[in-house]
Protein backbone atom coordinates (compact mmCIF):
# COMPACT_ATOMS: atom_id res chain seq x y z
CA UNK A 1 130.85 48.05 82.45
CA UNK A 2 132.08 46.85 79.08
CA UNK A 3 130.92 49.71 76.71
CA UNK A 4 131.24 50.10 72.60
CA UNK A 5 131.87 53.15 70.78
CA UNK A 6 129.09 55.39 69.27
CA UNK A 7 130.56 54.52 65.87
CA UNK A 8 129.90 50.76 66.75
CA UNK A 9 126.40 50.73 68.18
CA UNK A 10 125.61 52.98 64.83
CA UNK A 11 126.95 49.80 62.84
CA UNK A 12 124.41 47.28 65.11
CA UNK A 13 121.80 49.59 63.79
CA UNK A 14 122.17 48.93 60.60
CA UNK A 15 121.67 45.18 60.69
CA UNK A 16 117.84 43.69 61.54
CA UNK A 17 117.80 41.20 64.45
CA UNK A 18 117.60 38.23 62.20
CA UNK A 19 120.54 39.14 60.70
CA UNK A 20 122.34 40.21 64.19
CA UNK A 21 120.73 36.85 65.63
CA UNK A 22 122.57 35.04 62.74
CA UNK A 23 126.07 36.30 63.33
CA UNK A 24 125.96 35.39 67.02
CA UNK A 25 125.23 31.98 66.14
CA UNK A 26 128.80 31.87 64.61
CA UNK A 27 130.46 32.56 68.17
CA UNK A 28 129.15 29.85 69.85
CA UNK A 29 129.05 31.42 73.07
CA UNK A 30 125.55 30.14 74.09
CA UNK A 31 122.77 27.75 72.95
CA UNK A 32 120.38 28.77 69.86
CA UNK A 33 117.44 28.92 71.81
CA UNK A 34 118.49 31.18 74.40
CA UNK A 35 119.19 34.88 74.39
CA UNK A 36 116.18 36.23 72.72
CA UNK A 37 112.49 36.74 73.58
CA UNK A 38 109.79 34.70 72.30
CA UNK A 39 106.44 35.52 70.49
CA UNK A 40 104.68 36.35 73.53
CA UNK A 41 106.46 39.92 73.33
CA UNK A 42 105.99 41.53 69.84
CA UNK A 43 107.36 44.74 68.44
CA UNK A 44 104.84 48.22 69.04
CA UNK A 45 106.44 50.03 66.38
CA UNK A 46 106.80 47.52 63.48
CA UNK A 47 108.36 50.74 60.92
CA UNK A 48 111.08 51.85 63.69
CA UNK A 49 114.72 51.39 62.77
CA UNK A 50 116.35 48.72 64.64
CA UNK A 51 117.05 49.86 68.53
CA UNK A 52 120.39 49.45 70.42
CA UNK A 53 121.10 50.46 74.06
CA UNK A 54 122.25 48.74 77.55
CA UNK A 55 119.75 47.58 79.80
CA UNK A 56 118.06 49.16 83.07
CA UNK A 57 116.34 46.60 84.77
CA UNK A 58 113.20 46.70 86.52
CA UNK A 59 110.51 44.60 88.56
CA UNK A 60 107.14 45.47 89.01
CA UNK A 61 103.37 43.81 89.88
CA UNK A 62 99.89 45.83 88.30
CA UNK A 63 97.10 43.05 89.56
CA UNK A 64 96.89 43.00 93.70
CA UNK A 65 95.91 46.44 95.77
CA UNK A 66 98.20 47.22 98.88
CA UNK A 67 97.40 46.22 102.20
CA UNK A 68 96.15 50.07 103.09
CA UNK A 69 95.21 52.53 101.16
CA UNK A 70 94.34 52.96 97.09
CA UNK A 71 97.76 52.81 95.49
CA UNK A 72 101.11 52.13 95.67
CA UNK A 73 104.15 54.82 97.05
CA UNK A 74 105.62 55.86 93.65
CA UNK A 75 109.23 55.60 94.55
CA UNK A 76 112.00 57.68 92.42
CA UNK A 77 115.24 55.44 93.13
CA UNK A 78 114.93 53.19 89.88
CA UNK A 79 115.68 56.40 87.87
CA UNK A 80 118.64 56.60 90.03
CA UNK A 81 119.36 53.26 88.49
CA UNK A 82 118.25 54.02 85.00
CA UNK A 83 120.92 56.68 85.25
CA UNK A 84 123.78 54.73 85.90
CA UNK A 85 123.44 52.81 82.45
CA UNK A 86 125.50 54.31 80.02
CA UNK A 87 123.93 55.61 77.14
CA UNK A 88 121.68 54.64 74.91
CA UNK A 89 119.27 53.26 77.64
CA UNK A 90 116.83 50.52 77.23
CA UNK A 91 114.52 49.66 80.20
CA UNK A 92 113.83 46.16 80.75
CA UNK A 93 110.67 45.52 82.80
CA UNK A 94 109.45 42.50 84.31
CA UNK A 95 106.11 42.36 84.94
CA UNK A 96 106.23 39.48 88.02
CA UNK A 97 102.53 38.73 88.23
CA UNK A 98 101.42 35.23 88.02
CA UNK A 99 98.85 36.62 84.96
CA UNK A 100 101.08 39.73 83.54
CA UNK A 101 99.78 42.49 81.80
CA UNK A 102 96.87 43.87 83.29
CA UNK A 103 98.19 47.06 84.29
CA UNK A 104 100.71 48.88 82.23
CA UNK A 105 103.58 50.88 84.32
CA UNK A 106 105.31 52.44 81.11
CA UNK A 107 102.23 55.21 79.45
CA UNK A 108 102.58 58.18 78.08
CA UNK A 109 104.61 60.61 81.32
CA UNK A 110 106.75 57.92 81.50
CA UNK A 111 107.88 57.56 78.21
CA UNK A 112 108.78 61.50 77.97
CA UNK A 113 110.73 60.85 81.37
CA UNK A 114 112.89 57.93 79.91
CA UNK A 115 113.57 59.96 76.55
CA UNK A 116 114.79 63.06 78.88
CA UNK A 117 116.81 60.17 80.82
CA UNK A 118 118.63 58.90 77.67
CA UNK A 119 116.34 56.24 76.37
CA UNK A 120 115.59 55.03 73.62
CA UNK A 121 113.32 52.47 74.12
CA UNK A 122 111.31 49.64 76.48
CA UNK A 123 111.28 46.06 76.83
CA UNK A 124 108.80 44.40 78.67
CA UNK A 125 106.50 41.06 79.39
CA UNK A 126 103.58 42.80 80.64
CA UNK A 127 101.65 45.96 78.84
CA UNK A 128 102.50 49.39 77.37
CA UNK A 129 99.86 52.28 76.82
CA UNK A 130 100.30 55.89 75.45
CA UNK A 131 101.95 54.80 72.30
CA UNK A 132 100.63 57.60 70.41
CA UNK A 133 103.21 59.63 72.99
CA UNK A 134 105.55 57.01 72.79
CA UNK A 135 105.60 57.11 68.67
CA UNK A 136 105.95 60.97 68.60
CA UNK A 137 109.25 61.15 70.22
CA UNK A 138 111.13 57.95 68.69
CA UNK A 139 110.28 55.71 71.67
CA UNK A 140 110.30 51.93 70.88
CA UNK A 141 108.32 49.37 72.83
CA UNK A 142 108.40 46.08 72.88
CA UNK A 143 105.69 44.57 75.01
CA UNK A 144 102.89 41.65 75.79
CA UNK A 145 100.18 43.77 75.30
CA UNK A 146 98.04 47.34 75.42
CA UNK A 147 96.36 47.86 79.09
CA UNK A 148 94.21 50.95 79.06
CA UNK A 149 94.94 51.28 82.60
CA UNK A 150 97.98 51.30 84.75
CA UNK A 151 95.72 49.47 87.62
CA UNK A 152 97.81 48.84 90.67
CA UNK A 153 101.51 48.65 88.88
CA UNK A 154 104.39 49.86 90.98
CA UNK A 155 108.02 49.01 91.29
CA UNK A 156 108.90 46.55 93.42
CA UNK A 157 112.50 46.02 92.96
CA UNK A 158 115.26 47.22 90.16
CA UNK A 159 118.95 46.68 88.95
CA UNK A 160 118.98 42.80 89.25
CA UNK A 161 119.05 40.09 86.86
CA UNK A 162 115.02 40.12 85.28
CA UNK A 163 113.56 37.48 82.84
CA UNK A 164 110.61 38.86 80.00
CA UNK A 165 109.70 36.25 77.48
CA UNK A 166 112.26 33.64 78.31
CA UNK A 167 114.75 35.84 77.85
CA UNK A 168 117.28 36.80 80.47
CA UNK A 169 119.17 40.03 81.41
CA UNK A 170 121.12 41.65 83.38
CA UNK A 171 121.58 45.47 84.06
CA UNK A 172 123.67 46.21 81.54
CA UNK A 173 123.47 44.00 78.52
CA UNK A 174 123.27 45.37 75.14
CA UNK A 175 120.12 45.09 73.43
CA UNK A 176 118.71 44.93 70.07
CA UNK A 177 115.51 44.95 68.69
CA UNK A 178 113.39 45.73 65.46
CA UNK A 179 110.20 43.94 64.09
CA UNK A 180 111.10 41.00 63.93
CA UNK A 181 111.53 40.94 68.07
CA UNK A 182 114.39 41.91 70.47
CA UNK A 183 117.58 39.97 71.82
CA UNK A 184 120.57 40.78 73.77
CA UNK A 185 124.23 40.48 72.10
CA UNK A 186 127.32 39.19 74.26
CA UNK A 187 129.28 42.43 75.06
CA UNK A 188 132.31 40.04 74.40
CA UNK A 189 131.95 39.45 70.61
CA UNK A 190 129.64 42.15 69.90
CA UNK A 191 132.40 44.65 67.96
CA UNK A 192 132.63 41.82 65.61
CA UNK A 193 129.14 41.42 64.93
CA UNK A 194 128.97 44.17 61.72
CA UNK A 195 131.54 42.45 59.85
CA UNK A 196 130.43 38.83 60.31
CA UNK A 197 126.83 40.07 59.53
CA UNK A 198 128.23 41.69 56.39
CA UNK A 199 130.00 38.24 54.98
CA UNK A 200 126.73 36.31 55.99
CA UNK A 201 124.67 38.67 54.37
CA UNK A 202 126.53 38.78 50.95
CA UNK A 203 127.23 34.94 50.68
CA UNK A 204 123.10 34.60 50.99
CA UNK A 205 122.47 36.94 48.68
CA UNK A 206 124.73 34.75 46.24
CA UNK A 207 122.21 32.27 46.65
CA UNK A 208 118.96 34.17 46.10
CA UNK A 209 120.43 35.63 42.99
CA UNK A 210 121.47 31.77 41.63
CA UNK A 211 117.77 30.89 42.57
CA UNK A 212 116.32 33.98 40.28
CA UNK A 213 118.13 33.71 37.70
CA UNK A 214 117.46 31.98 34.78
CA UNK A 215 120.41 29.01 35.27
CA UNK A 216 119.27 27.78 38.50
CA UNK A 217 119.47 24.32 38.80
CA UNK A 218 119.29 22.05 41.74
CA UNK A 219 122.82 20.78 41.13
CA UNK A 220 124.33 24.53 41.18
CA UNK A 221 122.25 25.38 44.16
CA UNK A 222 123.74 21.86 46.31
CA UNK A 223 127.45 22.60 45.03
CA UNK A 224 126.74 26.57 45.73
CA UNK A 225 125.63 25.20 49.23
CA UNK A 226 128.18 23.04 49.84
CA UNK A 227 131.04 25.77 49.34
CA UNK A 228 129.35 28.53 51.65
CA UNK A 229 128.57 25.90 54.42
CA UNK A 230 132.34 24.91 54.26
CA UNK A 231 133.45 28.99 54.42
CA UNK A 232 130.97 29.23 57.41
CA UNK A 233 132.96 26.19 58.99
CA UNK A 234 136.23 27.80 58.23
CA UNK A 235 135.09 30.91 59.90
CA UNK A 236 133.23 29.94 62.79
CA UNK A 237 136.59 28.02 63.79
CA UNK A 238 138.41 31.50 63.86
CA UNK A 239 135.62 33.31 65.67
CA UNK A 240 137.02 33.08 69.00
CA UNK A 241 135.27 35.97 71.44
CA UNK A 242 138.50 36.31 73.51
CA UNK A 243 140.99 37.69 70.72
């Protein structure tokens, strides 16, 4: 599994998602509406710091009772799984209901077991609950929506492809997340995503100071345009993922 260094995923933490969403667009390596969630899963935690880490993935139901019995066998396997991510850990959980979100799987125990497992966060298109635990120790979530119950959710499967908010990933993808939502970044160009981010961010800021300052006219801001847009050409022509 293609891994980065510490001192790398401590660069991707520096840079919101907009801005990380941004500098992927320059690589070309997939379509613009694809490789992030949509509004349907919104950020817990809106005043965390951005979260990195490679995925664990996970399946689970919450609505339908079993066949026998009051609840589901809690198995212990998927934190075999969990465990063969390299570090930092993010679990990705697809709720698989036709209605998701009833039941949350990921509460307060859990939480503390994921932090203890390497962690650092949660991804999912049904519901979280304990986020008072969850906040205490640094634990991100991303999720649907608050269930006050867990209701009938259990694991059903783990460390396959899994799909939460129209988003897609596999078992270990890197993932990135603040408020403004969560994505994954192609392992391939993802080294070179601090230093694209960096030139993207400073030629924008040479437009919002041209808008507030006193000089700003629409000609300078169409010529100011015009030059950045053909620097962005220039560059996205060199950005190939492979080299």
């Amino acid at each position: 599994m293609r891994q980065l260094a510490p001192a790398q995923l401590d660069q991707l933490r520096q840079l919101d998602s907009c801005t990380v969403a941004n500098a992927v667009e320059t690589f070309d390596v997939r379509l613009r509406n694809q490789g992030f969630a949509d509004s349907s899963i919104q950020s817990i935690f809106e005043d965390f710091p951005p979260m990195v880490g490679y995925a664990a993935t996970v399946r689970i139901r919450t609505s339908e009772p079993p066949m026998e019995g009051h609840s589901y066998y809690y198995r212990l396997d998927w934190l075999d799984h969990v465990s063969s991510i390299p570090e930092p850990r993010v679990v990705v959980v697809e709720d698989s209901d036709k209605y998701p979100g009833l039941g949350s799987f990921i509460g307060g125990v859990h939480t503390n077991i994921l932090v203890a497992l390497g962690c650092v966060g949660v991804v999912t298109n049904g519901a979280v609950r304990g986020i008072s635990a969850a906040r205490a120790i640094n634990f991100q979530m991303f999720a649907h929506n608050l269930s006050v119950s867990h209701a009938f959710a259990h694991i059903f499967d783990f460390g396959k492809p899994v799909e939460v908010g129209h988003m897609q990933v596999r078992p270990g993808d890197l993932i990135h997340g603040d408020r403004h939502g969560v994505q994954t970044i192609p392992l391939e160009i993802a080294e070179k995503i601090p230093d694209v981010a960096r030139e993207m961010n400073a030629q924008e800021e040479e437009i919002i100071r041209m808008c507030q300052s006193p000089g700003f006219t629409l000609e300078k801001l169409c010529a100011e345009v015009k030059i950045l847009g053909e620097k962005r050409r220039e560059r996205n022509s060199s950005n190939d993922p492979l080299h």
